[in-house]
Protein backbone atom coordinates (compact mmCIF):
# COMPACT_ATOMS: atom_id res chain seq x y z
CA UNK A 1 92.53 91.13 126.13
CA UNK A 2 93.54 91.32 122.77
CA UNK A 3 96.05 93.10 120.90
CA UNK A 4 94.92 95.89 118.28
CA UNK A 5 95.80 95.18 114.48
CA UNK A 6 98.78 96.95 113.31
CA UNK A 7 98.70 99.52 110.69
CA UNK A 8 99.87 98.56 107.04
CA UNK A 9 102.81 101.25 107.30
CA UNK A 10 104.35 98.82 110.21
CA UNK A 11 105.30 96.14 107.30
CA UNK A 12 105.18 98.38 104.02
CA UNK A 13 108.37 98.76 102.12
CA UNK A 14 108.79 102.61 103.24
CA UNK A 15 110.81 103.78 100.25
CA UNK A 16 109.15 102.97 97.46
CA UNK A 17 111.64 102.81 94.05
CA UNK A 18 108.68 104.78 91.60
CA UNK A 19 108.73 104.65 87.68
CA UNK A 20 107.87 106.98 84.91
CA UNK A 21 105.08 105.81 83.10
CA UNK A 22 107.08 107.03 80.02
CA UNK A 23 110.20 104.85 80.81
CA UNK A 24 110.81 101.85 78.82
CA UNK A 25 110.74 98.36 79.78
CA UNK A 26 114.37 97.91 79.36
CA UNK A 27 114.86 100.74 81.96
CA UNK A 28 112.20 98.97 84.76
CA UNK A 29 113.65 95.62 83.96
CA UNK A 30 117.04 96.76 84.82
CA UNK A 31 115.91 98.99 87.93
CA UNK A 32 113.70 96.36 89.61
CA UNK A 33 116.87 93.79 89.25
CA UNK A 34 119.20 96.18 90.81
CA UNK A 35 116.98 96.96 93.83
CA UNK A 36 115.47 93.34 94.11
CA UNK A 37 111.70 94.17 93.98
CA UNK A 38 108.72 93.06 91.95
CA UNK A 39 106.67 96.17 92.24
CA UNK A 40 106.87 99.37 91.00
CA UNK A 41 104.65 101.87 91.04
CA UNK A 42 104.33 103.94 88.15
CA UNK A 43 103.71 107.97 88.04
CA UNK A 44 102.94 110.21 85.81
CA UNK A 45 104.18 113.13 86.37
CA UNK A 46 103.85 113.47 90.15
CA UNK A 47 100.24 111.21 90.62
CA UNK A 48 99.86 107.65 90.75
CA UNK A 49 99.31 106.21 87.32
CA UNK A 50 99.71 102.26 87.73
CA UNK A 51 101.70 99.60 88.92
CA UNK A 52 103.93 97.10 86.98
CA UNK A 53 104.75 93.87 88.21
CA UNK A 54 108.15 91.74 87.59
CA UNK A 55 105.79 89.46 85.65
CA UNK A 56 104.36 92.17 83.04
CA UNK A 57 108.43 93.17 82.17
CA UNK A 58 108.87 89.48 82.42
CA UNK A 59 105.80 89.31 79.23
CA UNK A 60 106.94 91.99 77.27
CA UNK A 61 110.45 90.91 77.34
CA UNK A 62 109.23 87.44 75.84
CA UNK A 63 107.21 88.55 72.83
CA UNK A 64 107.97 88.50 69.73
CA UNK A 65 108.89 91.45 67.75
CA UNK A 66 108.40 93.61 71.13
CA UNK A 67 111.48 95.71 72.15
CA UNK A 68 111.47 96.34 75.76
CA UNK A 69 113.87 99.62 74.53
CA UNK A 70 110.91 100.87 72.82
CA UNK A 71 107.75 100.45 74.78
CA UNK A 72 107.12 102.03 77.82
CA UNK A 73 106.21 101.35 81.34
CA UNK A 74 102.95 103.28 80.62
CA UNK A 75 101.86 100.70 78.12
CA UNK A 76 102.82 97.52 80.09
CA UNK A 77 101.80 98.53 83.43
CA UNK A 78 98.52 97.79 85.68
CA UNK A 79 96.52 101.10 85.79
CA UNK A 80 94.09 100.72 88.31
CA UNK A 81 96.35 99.56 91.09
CA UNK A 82 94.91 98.96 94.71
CA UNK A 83 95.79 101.97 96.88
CA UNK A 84 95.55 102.27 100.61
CA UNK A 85 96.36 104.53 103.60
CA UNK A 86 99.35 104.07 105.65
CA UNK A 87 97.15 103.47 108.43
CA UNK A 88 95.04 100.83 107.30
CA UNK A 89 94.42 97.84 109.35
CA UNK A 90 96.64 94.98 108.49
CA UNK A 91 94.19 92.64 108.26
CA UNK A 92 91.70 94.59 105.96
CA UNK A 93 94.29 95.24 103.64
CA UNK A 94 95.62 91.87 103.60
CA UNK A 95 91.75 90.82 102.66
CA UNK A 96 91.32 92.87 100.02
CA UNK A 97 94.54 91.67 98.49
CA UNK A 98 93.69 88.35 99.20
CA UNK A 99 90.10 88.85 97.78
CA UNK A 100 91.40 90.12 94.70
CA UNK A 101 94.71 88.23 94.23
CA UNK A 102 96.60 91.72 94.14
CA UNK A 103 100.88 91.25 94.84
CA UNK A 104 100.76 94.49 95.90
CA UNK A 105 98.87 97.33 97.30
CA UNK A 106 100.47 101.05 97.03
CA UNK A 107 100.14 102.74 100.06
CA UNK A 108 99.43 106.81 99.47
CA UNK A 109 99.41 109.52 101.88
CA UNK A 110 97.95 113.03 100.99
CA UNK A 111 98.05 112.25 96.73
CA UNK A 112 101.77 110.87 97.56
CA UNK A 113 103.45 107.18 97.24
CA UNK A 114 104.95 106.44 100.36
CA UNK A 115 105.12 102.92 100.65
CA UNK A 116 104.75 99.48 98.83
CA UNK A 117 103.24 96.63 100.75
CA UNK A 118 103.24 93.36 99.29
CA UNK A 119 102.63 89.39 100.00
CA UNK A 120 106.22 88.85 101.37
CA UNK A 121 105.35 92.04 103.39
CA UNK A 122 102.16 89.78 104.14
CA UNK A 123 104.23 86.93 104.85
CA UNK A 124 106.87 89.31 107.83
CA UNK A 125 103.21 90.50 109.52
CA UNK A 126 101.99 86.74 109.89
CA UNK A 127 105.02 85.42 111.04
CA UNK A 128 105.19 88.11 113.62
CA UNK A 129 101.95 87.91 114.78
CA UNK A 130 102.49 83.79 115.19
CA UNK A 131 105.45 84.43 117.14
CA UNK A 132 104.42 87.20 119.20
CA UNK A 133 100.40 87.26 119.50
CA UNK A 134 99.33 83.33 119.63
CA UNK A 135 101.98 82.36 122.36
């Protein structure tokens, strides 16, 4: 008999750190090294506007006549992010994001962030289900 699949909100980072989408860069860079994370999602006002990764503040910071104290989260950030429901299967989500190369997938409840899942997120529900579901 098997086991069912977990729901995504089992792994998923369940307080997402959120971002203004008019914040700067500087401001991002600086949050997302205090709270060690890659992912941010960005709103605007109160709905989901995008998501910026650790690598597109890692970009902006390395161009050329860009200050990262002058342009915003808004214009660096992904704005079509992949969203999903806190109870999403596991394993769909983790094809989709695998299907699409994503880093992240924001998880939304009701209009509302509530979670960030991500590949290390990935990486907790495979090593639990080698250690607890294959023995």
């Amino acid at each position: 008999m098997s086991k069912p699949i977990p729901p995504v909100m089992k792994y998923m980072s369940t307080v997402p750190h959120t971002m203004g989408s008019e914040q700067t860069i500087a401001a991002a860079s600086k949050m997302m090294a205090e709270k060690g994370i890659r992912h941010l999602p960005v709103l605007r006002g109160d709905k989901l506007a995008g998501i910026l990764s650790s690598r597109d503040v890692a970009l902006i910071e390395t161009l050329t006549g860009v200050d990262p104290e002058v342009v915003t989260v808004g214009d660096a950030m992904s704005p079509a992010p992949y969203v999903t429901s806190p109870n999403a299967p596991v394993d769909a989500v983790c094809g989709e994001m695998a299907e699409h190369k994503y880093g992240a997938a924001v998880v939304s409840d009701n209009g509302k962030v509530v979670g960030v899942f991500t590949t290390v997120d990935v990486c907790r529900a495979l090593a639990e289900l080698f250690t607890t579901r294959l023995k």
